[in-house]
C-alpha atoms as a PDB file:
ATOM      1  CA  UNK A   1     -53.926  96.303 182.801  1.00  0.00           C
ATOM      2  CA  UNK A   2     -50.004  97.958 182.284  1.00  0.00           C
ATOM      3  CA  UNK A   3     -47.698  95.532 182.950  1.00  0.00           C
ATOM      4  CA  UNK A   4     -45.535  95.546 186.367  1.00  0.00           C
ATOM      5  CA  UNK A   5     -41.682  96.625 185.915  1.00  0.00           C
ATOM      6  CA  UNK A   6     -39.389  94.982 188.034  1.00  0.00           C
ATOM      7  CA  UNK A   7     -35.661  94.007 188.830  1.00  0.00           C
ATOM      8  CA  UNK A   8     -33.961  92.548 191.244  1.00  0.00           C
ATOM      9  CA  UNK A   9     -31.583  94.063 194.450  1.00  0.00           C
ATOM     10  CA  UNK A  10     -28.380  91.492 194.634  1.00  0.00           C
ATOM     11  CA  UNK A  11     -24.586  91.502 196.547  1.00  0.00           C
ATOM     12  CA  UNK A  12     -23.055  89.413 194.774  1.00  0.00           C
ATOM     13  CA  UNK A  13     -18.663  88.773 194.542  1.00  0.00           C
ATOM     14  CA  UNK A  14     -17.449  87.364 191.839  1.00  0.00           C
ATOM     15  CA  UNK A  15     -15.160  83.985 193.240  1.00  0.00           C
ATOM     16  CA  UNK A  16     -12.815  83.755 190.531  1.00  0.00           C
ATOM     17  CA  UNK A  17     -11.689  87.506 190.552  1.00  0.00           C
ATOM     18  CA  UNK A  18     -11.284  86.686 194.258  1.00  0.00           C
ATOM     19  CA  UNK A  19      -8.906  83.795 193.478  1.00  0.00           C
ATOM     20  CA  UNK A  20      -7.528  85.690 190.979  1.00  0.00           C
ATOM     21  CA  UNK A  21      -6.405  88.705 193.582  1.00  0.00           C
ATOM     22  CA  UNK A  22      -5.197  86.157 196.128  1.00  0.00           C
ATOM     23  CA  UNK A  23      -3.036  85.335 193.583  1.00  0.00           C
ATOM     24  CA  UNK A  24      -2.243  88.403 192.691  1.00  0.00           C
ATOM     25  CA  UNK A  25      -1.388  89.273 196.223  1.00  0.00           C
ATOM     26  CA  UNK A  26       0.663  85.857 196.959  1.00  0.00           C
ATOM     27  CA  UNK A  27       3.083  86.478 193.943  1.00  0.00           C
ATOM     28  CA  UNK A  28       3.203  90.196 195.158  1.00  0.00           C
ATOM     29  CA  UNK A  29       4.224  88.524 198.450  1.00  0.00           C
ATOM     30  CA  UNK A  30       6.729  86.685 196.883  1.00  0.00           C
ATOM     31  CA  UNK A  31       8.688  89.534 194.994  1.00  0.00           C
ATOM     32  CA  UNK A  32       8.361  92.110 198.260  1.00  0.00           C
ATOM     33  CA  UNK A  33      12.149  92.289 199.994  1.00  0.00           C
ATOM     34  CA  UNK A  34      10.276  92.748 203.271  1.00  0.00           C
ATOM     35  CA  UNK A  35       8.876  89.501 202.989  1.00  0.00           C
ATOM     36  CA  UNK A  36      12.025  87.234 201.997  1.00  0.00           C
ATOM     37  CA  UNK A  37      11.940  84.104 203.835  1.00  0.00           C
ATOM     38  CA  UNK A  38       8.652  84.670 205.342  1.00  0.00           C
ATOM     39  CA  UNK A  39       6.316  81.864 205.680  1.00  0.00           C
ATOM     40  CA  UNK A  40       3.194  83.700 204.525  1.00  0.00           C
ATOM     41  CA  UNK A  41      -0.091  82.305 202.999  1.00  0.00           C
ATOM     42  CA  UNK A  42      -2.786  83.373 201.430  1.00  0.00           C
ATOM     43  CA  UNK A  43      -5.761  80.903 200.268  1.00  0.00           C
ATOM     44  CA  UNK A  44      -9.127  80.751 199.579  1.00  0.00           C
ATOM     45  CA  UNK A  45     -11.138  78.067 201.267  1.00  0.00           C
ATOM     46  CA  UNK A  46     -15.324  77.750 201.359  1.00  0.00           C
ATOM     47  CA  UNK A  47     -16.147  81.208 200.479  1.00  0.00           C
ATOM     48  CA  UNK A  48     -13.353  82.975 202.555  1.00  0.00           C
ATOM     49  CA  UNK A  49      -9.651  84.159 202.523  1.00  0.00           C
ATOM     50  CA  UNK A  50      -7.250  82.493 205.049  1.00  0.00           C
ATOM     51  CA  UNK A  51      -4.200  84.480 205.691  1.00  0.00           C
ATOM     52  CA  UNK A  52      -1.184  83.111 207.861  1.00  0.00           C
ATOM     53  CA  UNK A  53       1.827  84.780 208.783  1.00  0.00           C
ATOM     54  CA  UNK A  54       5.053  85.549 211.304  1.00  0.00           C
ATOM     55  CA  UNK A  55       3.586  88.436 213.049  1.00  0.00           C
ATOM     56  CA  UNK A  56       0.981  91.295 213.527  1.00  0.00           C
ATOM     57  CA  UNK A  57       2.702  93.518 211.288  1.00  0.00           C
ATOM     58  CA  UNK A  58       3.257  91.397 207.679  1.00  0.00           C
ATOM     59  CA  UNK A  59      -0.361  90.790 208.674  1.00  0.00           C
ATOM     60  CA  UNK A  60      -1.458  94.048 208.206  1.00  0.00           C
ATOM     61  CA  UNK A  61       0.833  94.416 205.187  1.00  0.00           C
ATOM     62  CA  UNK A  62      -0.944  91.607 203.682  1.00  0.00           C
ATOM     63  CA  UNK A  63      -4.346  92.551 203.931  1.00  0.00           C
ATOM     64  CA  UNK A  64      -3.787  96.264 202.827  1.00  0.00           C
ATOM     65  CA  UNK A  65      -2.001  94.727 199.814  1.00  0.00           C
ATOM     66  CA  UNK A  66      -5.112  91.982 199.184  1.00  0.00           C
ATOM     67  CA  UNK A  67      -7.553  95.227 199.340  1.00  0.00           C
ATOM     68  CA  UNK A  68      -5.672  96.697 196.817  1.00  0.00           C
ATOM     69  CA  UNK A  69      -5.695  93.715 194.677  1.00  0.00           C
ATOM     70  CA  UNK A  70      -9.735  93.668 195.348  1.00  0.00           C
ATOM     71  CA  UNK A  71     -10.094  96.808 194.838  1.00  0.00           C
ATOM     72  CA  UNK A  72      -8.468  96.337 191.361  1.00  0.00           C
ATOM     73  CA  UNK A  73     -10.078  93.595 190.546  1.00  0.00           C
ATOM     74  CA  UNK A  74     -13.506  95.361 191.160  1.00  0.00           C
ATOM     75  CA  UNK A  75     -14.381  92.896 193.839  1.00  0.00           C
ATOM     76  CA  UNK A  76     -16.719  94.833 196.593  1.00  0.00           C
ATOM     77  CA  UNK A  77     -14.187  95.365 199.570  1.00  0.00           C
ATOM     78  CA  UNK A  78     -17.665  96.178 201.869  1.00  0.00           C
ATOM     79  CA  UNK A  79     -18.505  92.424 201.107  1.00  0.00           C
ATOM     80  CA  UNK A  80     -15.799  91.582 203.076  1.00  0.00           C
ATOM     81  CA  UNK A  81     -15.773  90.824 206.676  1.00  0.00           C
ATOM     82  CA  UNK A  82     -12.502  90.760 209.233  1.00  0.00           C
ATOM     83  CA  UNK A  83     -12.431  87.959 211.958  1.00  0.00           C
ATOM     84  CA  UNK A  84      -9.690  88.762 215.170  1.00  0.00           C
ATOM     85  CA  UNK A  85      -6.552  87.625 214.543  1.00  0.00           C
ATOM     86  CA  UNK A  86      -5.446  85.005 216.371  1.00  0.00           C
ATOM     87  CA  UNK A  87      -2.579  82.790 217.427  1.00  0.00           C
ATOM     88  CA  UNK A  88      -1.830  80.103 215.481  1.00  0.00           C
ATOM     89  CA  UNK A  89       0.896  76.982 215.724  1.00  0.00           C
ATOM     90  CA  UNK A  90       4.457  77.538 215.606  1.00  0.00           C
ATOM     91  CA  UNK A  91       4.218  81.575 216.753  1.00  0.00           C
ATOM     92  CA  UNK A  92       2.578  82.328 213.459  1.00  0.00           C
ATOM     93  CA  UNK A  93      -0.877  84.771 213.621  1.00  0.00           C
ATOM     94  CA  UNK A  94      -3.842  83.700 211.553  1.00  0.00           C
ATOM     95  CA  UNK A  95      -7.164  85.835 210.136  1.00  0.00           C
ATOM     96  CA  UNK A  96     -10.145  84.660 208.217  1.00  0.00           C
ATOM     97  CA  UNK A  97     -11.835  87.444 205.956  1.00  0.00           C
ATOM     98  CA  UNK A  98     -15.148  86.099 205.095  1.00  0.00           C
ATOM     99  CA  UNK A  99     -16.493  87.024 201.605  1.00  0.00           C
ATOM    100  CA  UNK A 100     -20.622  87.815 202.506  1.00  0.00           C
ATOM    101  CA  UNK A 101     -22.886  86.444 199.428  1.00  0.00           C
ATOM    102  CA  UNK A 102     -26.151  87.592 199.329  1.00  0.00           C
ATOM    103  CA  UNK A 103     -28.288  90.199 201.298  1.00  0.00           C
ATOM    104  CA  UNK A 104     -28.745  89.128 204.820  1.00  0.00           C
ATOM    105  CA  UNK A 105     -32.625  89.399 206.581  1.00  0.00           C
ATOM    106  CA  UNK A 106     -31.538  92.428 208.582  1.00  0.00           C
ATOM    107  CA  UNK A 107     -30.103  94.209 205.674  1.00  0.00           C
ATOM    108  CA  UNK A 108     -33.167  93.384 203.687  1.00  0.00           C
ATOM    109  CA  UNK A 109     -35.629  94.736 206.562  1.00  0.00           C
ATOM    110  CA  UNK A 110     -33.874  98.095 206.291  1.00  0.00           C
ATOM    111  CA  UNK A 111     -33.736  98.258 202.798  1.00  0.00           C
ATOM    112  CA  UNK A 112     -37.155  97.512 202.444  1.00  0.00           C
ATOM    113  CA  UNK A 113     -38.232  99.748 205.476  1.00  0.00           C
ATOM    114  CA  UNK A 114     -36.520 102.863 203.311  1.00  0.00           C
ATOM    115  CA  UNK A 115     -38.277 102.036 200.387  1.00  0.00           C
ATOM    116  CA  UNK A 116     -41.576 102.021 202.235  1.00  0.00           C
ATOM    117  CA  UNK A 117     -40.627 105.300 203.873  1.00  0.00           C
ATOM    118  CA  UNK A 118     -40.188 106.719 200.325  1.00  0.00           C
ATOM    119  CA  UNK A 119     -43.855 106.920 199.477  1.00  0.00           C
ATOM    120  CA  UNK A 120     -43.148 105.140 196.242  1.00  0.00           C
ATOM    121  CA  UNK A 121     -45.469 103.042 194.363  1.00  0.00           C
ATOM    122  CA  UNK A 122     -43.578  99.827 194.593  1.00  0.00           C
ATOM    123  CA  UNK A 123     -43.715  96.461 196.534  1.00  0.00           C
ATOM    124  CA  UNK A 124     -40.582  94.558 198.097  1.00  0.00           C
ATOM    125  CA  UNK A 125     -40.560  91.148 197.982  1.00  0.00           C
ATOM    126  CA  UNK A 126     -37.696  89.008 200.133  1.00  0.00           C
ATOM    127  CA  UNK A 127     -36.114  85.615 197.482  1.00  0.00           C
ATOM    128  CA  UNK A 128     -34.201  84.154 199.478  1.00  0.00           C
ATOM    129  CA  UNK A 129     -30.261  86.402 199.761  1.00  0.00           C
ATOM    130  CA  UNK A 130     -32.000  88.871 197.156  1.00  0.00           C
ATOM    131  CA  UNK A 131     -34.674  91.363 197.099  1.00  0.00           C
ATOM    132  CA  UNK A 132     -37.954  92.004 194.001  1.00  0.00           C
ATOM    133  CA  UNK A 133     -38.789  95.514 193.645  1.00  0.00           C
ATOM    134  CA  UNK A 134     -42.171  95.411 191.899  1.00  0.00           C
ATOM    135  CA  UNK A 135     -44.411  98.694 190.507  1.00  0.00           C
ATOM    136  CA  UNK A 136     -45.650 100.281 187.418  1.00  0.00           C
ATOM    137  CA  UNK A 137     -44.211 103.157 186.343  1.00  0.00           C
ATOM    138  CA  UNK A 138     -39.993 102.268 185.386  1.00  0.00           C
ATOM    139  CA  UNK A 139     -39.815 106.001 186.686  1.00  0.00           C
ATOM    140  CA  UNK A 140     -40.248 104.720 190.551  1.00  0.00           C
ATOM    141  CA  UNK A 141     -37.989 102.063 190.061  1.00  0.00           C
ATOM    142  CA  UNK A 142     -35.185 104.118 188.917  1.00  0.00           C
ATOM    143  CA  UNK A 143     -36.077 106.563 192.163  1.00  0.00           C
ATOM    144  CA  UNK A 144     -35.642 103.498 194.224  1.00  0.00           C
ATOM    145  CA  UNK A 145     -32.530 102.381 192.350  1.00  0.00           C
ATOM    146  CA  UNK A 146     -30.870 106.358 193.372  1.00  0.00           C
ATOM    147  CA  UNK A 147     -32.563 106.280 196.660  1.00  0.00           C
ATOM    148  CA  UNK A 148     -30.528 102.942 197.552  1.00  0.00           C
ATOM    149  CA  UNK A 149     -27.600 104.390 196.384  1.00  0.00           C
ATOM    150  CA  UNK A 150     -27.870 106.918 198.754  1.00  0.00           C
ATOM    151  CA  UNK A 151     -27.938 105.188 201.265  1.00  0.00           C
ATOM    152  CA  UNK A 152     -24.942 102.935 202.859  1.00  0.00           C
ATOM    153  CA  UNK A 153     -26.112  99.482 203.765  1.00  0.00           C
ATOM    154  CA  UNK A 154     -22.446  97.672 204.843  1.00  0.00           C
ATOM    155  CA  UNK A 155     -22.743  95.842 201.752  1.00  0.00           C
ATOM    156  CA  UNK A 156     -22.209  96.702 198.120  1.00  0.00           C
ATOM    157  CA  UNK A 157     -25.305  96.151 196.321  1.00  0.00           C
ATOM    158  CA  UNK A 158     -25.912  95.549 192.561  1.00  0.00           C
ATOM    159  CA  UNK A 159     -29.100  96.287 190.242  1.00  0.00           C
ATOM    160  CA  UNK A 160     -30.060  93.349 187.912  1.00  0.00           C
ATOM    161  CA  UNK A 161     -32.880  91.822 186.108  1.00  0.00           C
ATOM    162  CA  UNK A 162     -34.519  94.993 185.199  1.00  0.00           C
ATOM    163  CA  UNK A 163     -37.712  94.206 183.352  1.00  0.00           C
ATOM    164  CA  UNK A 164     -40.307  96.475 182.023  1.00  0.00           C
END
């Protein structure tokens, strides 16, 4: 009996380059003339990005320069996830952007719905905020691996564990 092939479906963001671009994007704040004697923040706090500011506007300037600073860093910027902004003490305007870990049960039903659909030989199997692709041939995991790919899923997804 052949051996099953495997590996493993994962969205996973890497924390520290998070802190890192919040960094990145507070010292940016810092240096930016439109931004002198503004009373901007930008923090990380349980597995999310807390950004406080004057107004609507520096808001917006914030968060376009915090993508950037993701987007540099290589940290997923489909992982992230935009709360309202709201009204905070003192006339300042607040916004949580929540960093999503893991694949979420819905996600995982379509993803392993396609795969199904794709007349493959392979098997899904739900672990908890990941997924097990299973099958023989390495050839029909790779198809699965391009057929995902394909596909946009609102959250970046990443290939690991592969195991013939």
């Amino acid at each position: 009996m052949a051996k099953d092939a495997s590996f493993d479906i994962v969205s996973e963001v890497d924390m520290q380059e998070v802190n890192n671009a919040v960094n990145q994007t507070v010292k940016e704040i810092t240096q930016r003339y439109d931004f002198k004697g503004s009373k901007s923040t930008v923090t990380v706090e349980d597995g999310s990005v807390k950004i406080l500011t004057e107004d609507d506007m520096r808001l917006k300037s914030i968060v376009d320069i915090l993508e950037s600073k993701f987007i540099r860093r290589g940290v997923a910027v489909k992982n992230l996830e935009y709360g309202k902004s709201e009204n905070a003490s003192g006339g300042m305007v607040r916004q949580l952007v929540k960093i999503r870990q893991g694949i979420e049960a819905d996600i995982a039903k379509k993803i392993t719905k396609d795969v199904k659909e794709s007349k493959l030989k392979v098997q899904t199997q739900l672990q908890d905020d990941q997924l097990r692709v299973t099958g023989k041939k390495i050839d029909d995991l790779q198809a699965v691996i391009a057929l995902l790919k394909e596909n946009d899923y609102g959250v970046e997804l990443q290939f690991k564990n592969f195991r013939s």
